[in-house]
C-alpha atoms as a PDB file:
ATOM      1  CA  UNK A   1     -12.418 -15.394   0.813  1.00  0.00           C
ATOM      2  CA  UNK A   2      -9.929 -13.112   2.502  1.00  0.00           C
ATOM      3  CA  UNK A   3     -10.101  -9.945   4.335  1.00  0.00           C
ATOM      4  CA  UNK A   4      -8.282  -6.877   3.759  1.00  0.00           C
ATOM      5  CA  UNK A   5      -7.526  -4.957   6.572  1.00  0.00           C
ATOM      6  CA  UNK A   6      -6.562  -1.350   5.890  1.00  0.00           C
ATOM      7  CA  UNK A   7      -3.872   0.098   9.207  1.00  0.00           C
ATOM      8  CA  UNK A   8      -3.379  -3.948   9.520  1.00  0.00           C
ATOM      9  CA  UNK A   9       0.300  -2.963  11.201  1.00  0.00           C
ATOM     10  CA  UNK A  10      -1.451  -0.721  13.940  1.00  0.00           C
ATOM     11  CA  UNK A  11      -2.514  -1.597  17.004  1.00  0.00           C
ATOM     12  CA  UNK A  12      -5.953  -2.886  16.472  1.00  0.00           C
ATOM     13  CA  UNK A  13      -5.563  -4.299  12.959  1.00  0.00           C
ATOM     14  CA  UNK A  14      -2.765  -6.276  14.613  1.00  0.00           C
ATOM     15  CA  UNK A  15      -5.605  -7.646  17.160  1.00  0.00           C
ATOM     16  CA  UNK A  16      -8.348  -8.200  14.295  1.00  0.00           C
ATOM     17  CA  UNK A  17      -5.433 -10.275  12.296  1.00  0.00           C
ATOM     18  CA  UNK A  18      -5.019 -12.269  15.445  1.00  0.00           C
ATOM     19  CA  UNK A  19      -8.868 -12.633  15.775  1.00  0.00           C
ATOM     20  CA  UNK A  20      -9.956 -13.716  12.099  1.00  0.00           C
ATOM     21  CA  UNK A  21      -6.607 -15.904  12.421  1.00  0.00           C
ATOM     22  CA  UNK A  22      -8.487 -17.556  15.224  1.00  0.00           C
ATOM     23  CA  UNK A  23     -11.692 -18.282  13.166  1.00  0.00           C
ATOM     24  CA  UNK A  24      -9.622 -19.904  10.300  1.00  0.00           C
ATOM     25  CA  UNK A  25     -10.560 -16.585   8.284  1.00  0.00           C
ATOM     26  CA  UNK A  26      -7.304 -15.472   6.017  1.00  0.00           C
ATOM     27  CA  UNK A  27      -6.258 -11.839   5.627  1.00  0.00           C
ATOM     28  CA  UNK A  28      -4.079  -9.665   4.467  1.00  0.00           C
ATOM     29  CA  UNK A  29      -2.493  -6.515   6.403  1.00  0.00           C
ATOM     30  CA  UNK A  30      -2.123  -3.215   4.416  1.00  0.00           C
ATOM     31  CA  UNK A  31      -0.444  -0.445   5.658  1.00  0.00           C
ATOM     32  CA  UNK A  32       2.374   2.733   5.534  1.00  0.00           C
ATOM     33  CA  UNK A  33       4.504   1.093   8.208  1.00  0.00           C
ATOM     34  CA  UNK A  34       5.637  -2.426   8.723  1.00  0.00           C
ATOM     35  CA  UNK A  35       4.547  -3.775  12.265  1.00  0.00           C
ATOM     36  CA  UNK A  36       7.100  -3.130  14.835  1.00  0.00           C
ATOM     37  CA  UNK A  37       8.825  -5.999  15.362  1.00  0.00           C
ATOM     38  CA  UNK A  38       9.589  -5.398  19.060  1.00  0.00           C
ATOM     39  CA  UNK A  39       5.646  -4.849  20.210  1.00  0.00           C
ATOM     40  CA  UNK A  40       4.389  -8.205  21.707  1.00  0.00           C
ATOM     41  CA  UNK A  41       1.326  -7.504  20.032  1.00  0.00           C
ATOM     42  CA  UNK A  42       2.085  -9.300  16.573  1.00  0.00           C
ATOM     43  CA  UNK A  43       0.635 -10.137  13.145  1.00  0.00           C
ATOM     44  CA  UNK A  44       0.241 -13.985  12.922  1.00  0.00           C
ATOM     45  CA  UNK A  45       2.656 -15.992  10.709  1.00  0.00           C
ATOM     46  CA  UNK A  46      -0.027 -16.870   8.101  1.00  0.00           C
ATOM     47  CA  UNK A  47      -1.043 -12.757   7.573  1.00  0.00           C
ATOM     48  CA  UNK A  48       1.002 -11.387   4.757  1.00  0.00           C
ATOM     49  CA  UNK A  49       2.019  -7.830   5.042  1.00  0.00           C
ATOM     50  CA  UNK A  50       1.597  -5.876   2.247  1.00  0.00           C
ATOM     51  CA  UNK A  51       3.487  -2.251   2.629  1.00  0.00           C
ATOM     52  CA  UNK A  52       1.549   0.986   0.927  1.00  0.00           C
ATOM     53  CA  UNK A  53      -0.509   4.718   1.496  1.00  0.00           C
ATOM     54  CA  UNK A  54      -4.059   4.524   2.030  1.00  0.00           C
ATOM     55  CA  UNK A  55      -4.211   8.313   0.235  1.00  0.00           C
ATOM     56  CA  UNK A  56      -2.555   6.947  -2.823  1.00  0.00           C
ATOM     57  CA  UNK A  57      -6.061   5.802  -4.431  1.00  0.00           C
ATOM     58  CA  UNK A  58      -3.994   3.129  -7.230  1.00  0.00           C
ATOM     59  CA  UNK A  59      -2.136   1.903  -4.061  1.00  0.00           C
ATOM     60  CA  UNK A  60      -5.252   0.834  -2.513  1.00  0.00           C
ATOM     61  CA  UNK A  61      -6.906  -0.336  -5.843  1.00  0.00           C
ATOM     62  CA  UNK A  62      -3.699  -2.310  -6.048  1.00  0.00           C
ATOM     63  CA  UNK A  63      -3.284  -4.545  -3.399  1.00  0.00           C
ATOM     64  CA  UNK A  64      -7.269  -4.736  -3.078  1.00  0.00           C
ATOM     65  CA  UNK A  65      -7.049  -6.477  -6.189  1.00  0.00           C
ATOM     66  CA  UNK A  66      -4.525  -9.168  -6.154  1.00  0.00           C
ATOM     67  CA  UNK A  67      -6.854 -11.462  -4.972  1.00  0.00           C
ATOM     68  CA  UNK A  68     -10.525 -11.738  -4.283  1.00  0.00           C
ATOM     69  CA  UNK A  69     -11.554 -10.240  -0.777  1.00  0.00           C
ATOM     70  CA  UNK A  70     -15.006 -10.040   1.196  1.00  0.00           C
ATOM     71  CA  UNK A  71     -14.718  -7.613   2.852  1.00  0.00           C
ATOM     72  CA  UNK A  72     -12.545  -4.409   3.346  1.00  0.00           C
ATOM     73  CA  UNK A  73     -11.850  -3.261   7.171  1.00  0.00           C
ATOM     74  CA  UNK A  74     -11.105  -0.085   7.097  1.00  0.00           C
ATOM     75  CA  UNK A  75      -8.961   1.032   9.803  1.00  0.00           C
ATOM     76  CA  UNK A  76      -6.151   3.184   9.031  1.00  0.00           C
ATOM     77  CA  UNK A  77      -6.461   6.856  10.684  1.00  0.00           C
ATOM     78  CA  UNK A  78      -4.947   9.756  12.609  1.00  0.00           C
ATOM     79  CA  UNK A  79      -6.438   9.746  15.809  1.00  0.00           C
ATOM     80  CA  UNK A  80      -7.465  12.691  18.128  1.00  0.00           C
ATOM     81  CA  UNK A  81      -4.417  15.202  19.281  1.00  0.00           C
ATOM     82  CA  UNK A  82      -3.067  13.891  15.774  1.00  0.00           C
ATOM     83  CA  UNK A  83      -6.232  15.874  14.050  1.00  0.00           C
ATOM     84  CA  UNK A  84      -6.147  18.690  16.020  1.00  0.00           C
ATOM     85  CA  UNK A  85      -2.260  19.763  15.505  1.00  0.00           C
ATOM     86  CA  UNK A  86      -2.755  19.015  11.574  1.00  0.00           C
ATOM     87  CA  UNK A  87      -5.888  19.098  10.456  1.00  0.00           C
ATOM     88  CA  UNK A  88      -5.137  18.727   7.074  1.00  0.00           C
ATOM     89  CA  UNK A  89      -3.644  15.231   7.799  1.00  0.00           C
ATOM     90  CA  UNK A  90      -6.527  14.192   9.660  1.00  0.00           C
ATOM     91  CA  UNK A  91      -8.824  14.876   6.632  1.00  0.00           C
ATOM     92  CA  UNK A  92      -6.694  13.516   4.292  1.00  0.00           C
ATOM     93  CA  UNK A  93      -6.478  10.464   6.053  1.00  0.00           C
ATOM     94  CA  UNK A  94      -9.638   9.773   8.039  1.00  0.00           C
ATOM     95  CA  UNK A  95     -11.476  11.067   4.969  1.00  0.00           C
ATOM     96  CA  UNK A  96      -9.740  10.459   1.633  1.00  0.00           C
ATOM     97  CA  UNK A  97      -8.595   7.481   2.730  1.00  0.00           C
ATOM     98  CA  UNK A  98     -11.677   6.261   3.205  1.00  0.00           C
ATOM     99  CA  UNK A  99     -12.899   7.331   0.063  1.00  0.00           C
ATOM    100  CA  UNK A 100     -10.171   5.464  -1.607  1.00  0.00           C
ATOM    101  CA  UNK A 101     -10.931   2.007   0.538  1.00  0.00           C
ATOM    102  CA  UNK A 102     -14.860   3.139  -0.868  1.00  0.00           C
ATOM    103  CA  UNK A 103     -13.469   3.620  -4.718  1.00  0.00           C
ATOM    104  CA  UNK A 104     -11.514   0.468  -4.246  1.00  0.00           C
ATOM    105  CA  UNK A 105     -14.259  -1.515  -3.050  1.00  0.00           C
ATOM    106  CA  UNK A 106     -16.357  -0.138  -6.371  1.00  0.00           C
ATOM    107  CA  UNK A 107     -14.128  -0.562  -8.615  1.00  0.00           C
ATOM    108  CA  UNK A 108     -13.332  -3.992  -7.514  1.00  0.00           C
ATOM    109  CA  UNK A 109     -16.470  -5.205  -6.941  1.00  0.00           C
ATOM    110  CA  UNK A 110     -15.524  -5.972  -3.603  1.00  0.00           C
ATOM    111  CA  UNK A 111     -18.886  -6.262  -1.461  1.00  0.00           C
ATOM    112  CA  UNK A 112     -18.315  -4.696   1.784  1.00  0.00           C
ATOM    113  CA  UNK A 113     -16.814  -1.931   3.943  1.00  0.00           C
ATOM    114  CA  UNK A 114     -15.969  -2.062   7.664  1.00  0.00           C
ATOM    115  CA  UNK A 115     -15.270   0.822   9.135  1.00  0.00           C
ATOM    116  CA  UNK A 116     -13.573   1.323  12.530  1.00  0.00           C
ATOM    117  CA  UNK A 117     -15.585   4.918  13.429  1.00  0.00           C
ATOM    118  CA  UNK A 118     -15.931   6.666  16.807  1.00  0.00           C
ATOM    119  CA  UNK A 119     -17.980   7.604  19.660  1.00  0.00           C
ATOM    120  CA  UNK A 120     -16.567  11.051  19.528  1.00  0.00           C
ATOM    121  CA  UNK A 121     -18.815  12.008  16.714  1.00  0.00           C
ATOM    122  CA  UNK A 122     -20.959  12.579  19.524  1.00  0.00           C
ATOM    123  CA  UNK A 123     -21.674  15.461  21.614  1.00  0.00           C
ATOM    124  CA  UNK A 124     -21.146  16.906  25.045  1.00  0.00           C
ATOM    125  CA  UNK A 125     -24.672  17.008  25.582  1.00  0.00           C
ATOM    126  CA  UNK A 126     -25.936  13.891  24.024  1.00  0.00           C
ATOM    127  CA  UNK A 127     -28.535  12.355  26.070  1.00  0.00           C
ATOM    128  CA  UNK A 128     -27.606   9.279  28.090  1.00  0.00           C
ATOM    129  CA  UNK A 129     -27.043   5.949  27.213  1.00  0.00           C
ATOM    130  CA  UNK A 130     -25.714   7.020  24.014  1.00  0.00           C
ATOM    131  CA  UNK A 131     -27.469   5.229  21.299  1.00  0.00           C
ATOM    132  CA  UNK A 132     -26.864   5.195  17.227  1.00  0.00           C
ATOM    133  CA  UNK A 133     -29.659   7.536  16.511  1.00  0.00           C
ATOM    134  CA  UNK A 134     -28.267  10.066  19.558  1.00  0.00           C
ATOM    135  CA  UNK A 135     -27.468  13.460  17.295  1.00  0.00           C
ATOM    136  CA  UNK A 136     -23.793  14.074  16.364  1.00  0.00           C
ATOM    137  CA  UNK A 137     -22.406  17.376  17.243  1.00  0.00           C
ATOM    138  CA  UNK A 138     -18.542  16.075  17.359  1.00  0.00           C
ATOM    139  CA  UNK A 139     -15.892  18.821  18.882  1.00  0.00           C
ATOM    140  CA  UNK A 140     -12.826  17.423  17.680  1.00  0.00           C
ATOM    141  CA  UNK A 141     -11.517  17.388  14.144  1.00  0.00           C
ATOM    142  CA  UNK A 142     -10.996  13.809  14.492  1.00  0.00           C
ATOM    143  CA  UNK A 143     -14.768  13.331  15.521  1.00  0.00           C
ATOM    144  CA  UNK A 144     -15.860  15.588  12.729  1.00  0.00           C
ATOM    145  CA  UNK A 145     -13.829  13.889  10.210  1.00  0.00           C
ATOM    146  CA  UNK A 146     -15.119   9.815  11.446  1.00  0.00           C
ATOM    147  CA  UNK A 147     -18.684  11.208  10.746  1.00  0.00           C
ATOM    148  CA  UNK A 148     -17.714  12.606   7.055  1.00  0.00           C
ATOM    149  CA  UNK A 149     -16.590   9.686   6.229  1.00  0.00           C
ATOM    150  CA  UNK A 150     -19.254   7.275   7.971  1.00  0.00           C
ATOM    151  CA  UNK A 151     -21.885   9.258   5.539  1.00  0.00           C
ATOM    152  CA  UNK A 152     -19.533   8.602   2.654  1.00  0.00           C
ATOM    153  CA  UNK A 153     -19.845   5.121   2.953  1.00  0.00           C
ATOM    154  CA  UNK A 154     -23.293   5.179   3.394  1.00  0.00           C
ATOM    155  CA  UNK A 155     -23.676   7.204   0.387  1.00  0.00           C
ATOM    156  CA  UNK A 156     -21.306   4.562  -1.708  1.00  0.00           C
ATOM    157  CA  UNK A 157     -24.139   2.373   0.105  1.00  0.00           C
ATOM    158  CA  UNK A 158     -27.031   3.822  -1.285  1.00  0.00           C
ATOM    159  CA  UNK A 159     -25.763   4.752  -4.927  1.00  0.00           C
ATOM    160  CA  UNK A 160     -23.503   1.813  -5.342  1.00  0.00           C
ATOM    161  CA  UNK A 161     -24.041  -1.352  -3.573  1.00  0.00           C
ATOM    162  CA  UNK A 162     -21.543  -1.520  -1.224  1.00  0.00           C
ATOM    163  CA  UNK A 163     -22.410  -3.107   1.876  1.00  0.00           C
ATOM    164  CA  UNK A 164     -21.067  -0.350   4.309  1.00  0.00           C
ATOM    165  CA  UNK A 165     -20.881  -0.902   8.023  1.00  0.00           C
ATOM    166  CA  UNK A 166     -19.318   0.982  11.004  1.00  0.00           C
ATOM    167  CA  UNK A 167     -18.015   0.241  14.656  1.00  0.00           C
ATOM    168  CA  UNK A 168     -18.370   3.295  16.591  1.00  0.00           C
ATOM    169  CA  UNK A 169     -15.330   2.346  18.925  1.00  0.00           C
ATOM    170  CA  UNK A 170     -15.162   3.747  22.486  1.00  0.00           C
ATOM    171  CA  UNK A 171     -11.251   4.324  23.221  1.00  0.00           C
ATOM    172  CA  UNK A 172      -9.396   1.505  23.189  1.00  0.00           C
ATOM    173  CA  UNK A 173      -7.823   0.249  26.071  1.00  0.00           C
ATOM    174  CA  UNK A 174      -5.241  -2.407  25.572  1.00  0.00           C
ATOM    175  CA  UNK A 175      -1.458  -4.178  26.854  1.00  0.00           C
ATOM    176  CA  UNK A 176       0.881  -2.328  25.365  1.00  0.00           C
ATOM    177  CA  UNK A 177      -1.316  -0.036  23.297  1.00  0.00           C
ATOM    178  CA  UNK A 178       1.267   2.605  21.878  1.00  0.00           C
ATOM    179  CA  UNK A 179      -1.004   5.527  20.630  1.00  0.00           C
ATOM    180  CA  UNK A 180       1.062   8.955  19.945  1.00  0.00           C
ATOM    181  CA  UNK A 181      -1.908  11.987  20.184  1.00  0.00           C
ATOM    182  CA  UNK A 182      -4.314   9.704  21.568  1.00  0.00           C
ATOM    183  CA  UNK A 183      -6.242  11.813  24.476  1.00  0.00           C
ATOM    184  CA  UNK A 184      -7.556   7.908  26.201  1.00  0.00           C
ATOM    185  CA  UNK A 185      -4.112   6.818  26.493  1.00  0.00           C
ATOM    186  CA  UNK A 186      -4.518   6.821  29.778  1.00  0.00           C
ATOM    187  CA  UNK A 187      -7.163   4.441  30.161  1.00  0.00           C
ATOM    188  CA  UNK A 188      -4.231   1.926  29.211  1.00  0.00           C
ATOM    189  CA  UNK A 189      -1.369   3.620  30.762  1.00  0.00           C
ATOM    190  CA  UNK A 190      -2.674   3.646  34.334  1.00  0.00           C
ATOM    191  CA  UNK A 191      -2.799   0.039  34.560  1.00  0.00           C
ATOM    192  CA  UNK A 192      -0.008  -1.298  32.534  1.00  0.00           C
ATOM    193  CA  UNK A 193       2.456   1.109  34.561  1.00  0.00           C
ATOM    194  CA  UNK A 194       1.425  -0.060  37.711  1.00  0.00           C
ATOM    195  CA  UNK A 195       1.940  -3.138  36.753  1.00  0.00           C
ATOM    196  CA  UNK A 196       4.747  -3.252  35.618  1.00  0.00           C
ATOM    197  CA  UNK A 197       6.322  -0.829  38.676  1.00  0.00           C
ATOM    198  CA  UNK A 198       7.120   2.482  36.392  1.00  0.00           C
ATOM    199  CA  UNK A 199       5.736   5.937  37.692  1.00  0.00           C
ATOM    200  CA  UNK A 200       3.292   7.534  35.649  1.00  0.00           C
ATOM    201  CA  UNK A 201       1.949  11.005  34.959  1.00  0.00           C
ATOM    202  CA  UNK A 202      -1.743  10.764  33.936  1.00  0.00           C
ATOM    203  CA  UNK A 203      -2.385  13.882  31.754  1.00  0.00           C
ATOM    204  CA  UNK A 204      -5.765  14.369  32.018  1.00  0.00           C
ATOM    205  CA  UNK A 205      -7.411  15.648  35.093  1.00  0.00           C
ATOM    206  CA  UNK A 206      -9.218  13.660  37.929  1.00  0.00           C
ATOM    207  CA  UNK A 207     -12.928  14.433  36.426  1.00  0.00           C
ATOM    208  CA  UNK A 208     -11.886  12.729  33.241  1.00  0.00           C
ATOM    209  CA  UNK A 209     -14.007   9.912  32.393  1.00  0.00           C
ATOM    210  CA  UNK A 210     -15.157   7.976  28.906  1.00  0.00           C
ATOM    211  CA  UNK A 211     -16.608   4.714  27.653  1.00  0.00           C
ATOM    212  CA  UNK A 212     -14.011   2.178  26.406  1.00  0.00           C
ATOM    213  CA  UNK A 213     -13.535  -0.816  24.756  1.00  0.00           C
ATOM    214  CA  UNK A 214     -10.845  -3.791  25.264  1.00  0.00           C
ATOM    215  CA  UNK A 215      -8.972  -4.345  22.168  1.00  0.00           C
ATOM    216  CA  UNK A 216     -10.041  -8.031  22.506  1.00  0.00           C
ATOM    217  CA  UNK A 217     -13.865  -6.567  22.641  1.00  0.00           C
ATOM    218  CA  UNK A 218     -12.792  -4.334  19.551  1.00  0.00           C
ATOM    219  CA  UNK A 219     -11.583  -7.038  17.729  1.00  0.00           C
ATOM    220  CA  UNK A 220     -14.365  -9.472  18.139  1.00  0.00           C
ATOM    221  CA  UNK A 221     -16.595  -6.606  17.063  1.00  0.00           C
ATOM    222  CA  UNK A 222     -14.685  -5.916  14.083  1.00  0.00           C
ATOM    223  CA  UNK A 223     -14.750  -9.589  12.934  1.00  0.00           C
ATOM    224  CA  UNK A 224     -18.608  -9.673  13.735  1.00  0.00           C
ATOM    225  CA  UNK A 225     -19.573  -7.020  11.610  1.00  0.00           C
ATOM    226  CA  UNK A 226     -17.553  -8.526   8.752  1.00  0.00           C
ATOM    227  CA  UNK A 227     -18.904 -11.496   8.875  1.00  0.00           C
ATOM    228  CA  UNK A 228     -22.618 -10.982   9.317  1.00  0.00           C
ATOM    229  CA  UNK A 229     -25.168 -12.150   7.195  1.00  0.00           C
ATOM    230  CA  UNK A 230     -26.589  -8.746   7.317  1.00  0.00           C
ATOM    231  CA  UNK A 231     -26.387  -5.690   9.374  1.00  0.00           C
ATOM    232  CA  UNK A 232     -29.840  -4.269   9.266  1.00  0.00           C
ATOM    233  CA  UNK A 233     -28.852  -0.754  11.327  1.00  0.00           C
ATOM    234  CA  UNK A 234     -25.196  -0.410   9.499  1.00  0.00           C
ATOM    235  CA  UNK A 235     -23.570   1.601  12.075  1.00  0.00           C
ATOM    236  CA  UNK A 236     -23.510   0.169  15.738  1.00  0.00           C
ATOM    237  CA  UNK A 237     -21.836   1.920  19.013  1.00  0.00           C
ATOM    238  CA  UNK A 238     -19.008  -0.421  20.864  1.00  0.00           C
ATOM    239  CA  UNK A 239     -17.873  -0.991  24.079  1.00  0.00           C
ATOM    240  CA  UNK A 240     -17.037  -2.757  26.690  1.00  0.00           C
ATOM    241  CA  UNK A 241     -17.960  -0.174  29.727  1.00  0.00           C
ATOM    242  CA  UNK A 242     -17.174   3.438  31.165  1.00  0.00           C
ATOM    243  CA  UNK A 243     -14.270   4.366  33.116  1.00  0.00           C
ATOM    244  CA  UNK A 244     -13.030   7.274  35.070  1.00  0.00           C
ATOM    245  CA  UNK A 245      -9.392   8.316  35.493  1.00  0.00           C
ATOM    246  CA  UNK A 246      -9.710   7.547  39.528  1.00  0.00           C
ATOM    247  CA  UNK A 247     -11.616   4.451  39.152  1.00  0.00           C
ATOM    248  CA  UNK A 248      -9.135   3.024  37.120  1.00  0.00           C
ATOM    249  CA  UNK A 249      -5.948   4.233  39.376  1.00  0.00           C
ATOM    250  CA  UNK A 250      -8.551   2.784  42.144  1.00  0.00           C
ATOM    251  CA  UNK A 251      -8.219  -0.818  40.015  1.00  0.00           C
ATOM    252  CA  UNK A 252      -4.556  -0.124  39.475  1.00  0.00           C
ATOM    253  CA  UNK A 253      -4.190   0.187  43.466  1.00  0.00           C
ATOM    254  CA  UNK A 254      -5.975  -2.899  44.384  1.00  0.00           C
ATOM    255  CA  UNK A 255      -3.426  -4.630  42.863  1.00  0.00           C
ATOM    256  CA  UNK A 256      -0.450  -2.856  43.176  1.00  0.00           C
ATOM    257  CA  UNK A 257      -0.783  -0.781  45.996  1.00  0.00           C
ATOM    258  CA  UNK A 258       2.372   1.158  45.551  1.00  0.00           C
ATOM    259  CA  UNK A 259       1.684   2.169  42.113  1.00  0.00           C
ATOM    260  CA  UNK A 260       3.850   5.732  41.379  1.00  0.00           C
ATOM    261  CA  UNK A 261       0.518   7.175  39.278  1.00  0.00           C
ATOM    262  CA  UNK A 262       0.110  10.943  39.935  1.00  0.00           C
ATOM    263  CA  UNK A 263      -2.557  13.056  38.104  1.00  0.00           C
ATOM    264  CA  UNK A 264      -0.451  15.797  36.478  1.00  0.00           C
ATOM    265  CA  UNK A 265      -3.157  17.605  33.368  1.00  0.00           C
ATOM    266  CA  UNK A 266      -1.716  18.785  30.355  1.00  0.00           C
ATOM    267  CA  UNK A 267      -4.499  21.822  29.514  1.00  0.00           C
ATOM    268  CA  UNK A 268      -4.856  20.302  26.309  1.00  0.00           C
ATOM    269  CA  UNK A 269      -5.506  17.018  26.709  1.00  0.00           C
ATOM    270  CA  UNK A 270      -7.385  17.627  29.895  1.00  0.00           C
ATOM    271  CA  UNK A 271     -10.440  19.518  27.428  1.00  0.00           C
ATOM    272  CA  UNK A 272     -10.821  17.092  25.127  1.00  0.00           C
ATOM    273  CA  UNK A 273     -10.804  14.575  28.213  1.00  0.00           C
ATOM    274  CA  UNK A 274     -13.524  16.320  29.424  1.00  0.00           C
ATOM    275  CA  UNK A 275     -15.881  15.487  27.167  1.00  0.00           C
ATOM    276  CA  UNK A 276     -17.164  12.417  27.478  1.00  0.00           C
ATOM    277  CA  UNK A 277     -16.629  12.652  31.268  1.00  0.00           C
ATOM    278  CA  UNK A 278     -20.793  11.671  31.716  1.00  0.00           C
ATOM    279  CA  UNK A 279     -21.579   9.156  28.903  1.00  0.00           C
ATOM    280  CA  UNK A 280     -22.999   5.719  28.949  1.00  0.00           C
ATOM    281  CA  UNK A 281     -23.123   3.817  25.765  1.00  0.00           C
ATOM    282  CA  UNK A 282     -25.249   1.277  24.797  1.00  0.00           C
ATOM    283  CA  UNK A 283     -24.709  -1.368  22.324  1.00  0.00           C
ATOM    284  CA  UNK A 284     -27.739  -3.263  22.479  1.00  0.00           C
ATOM    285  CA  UNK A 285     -27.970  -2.734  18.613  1.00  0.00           C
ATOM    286  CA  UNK A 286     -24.998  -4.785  18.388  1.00  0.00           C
ATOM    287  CA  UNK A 287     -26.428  -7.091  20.812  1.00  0.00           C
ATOM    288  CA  UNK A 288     -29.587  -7.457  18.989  1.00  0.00           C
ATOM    289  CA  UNK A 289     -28.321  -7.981  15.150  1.00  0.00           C
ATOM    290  CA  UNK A 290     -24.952  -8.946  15.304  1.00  0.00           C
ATOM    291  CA  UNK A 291     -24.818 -11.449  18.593  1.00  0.00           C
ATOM    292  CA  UNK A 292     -22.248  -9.101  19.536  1.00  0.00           C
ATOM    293  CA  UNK A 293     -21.742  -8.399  23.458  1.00  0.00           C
ATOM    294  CA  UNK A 294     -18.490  -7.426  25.350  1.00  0.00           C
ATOM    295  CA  UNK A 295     -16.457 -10.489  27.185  1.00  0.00           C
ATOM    296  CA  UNK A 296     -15.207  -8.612  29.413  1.00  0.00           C
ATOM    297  CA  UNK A 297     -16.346  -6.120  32.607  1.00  0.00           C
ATOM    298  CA  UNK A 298     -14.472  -3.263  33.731  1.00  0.00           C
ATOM    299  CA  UNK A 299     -12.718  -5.757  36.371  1.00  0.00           C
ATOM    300  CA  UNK A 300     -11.709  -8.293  34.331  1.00  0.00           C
ATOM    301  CA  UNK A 301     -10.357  -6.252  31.562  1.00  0.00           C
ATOM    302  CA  UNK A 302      -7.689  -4.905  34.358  1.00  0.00           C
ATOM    303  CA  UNK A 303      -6.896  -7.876  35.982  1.00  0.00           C
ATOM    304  CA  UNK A 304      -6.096  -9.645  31.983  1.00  0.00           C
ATOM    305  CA  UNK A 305      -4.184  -6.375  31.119  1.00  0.00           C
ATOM    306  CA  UNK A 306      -1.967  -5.954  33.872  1.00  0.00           C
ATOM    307  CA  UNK A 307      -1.389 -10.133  34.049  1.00  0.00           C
ATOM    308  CA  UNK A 308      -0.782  -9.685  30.509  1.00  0.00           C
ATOM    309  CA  UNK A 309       2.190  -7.275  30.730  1.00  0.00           C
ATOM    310  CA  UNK A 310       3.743  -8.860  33.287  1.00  0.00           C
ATOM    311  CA  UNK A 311       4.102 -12.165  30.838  1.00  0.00           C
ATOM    312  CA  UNK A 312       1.384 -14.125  33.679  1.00  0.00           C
ATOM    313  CA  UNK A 313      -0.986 -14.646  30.949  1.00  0.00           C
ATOM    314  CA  UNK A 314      -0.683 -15.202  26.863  1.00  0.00           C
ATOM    315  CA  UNK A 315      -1.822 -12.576  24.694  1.00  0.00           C
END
């Protein structure tokens, strides 16, 4: 059967499509906006597009049920600086929308719920590596509103059936990754600008630091958990390593040694960059029950991105 992947038009439902196209697995791409035609990053030929509000519950229950689907991934969402200047969005989004991919999925008898989650529903003092059963203490509304809805689905787990499972991504890093309010942006923008020659002001300051996780990682992560026979812990941290702001220029430098990349902190993003300036995740959970480990090292991520946006190397 098919997959229905909820924010199939943004950046990493456009990388799952290409992943479960891959594997032979069909699917169908749901979401407000119709990809942009002129990202490189594209939905294949054989994933239909299907246009509609993941707020608007009979929406959802509409296109989940025009044909029969395994699973549900879930990842439509307003990311970080997104939640903070509206809340209100954020929750309605990150948190009835997921209740409406939950009702869906009950109503429909659909068996399971992927949901792409966060690391930042952990805490600045969390101790190190992170793992699964670390406590959450999120400071962002974005992180507060990923754990709501994580315990929603394991609620619609425990009183209804559905097989609910979460991906606690670590940013996403990613050729041409377009991300408006994302506070990781960086992570991306560091290396694809160098590469590609075009000064860059990183807006975070020079302590900033966070796990992260390719968008090829991500995707292979995504597909795992929706494929699994089982997934005995039901919510499993992701990554593919840490990075700091400097390590990463250091990487973009290696390369490109005249790389116009200047540190210049916006006071906003700067704090939230902060937070996850010390943490170490570990995903030997996903290891363990899902065979799932990260392809690529810090290293080879940057050398495939920036080869990538140059047109050296197929996406």
């Amino acid at each position: 059967m098919a997959i229905l992947i909820t924010g199939g038009a943004g950046y990493i439902g456009r990388w799952l499509a290409r992943e479960l196209d891959a594997r032979g697995i069909p699917a169908v791409a749901f979401d407000r906006i119709a990809p942009d035609p002129a990202s490189p990053v594209t939905l294949p030929t054989s994933v239909p597009f299907v246009q509609g509000d993941v707020t608007n519950l009979e929406s959802v229950v509409s296109v989940a049920g025009q044909q029969p689907f395994s699973a549900i991934v879930h990842l439509a969402g307003i990311v970080t600086m997104g939640c903070e200047q509206n809340p209100e969005l954020g929750m309605a989004v990150n948190l009835g929308g997921t209740h409406n991919v939950l009702e869906a999925a009950r109503r429909l008898g659909i068996p399971m719920v992927v949901f792409a989650s966060t690391i930042s529903v952990y805490g600045p003092d969390v101790p190190q590596p992170i793992t699964e059963g670390a406590a959450i203490e999120p400071l962002t509304w974005y992180g507060q509103s990923k754990y709501m809805a994580e315990e929603m689905g394991l609620y619609y787990q425990r009183r209804y059936g559905v097989d609910f499972r979460a991906a606690r991504l670590a940013a996403i890093v990613g050729p041409f990754r377009v991300a408006a309010g994302s506070a990781t942006l960086y992570t991306t923008l560091i290396l694809e600008r160098a590469a590609l020659g075009q000064p860059y002001e990183i807006l975070v300051d020079e302590e900033a630091a966070t796990p992260i996780c390719y968008a090829k990682d991500a995707a292979r992560a995504l597909a795992a958990l929706a494929t699994a026979p089982s997934a005995p812990s039901r919510i499993y941290n992701v990554g593919t390593c840490r990075a700091t702001a400097v390590g990463l220029l250091e990487v973009a430098r290696k390369h490109y040694p005249e790389a116009q990349v200047e540190f210049k902190p916006d006071p906003e993003m700067a704090a939230v960059g902060r937070i996850s300036w010390n943490w170490e995740l570990s995903t030997e959970a996903a290891a363990r029950e899902l065979d799932w480990r990260p392809a690529f090292s810090l290293e080879t991520m940057a050398e495939d991105l920036m080869a990538t946006v140059r047109g050296e190397r197929p996406l």
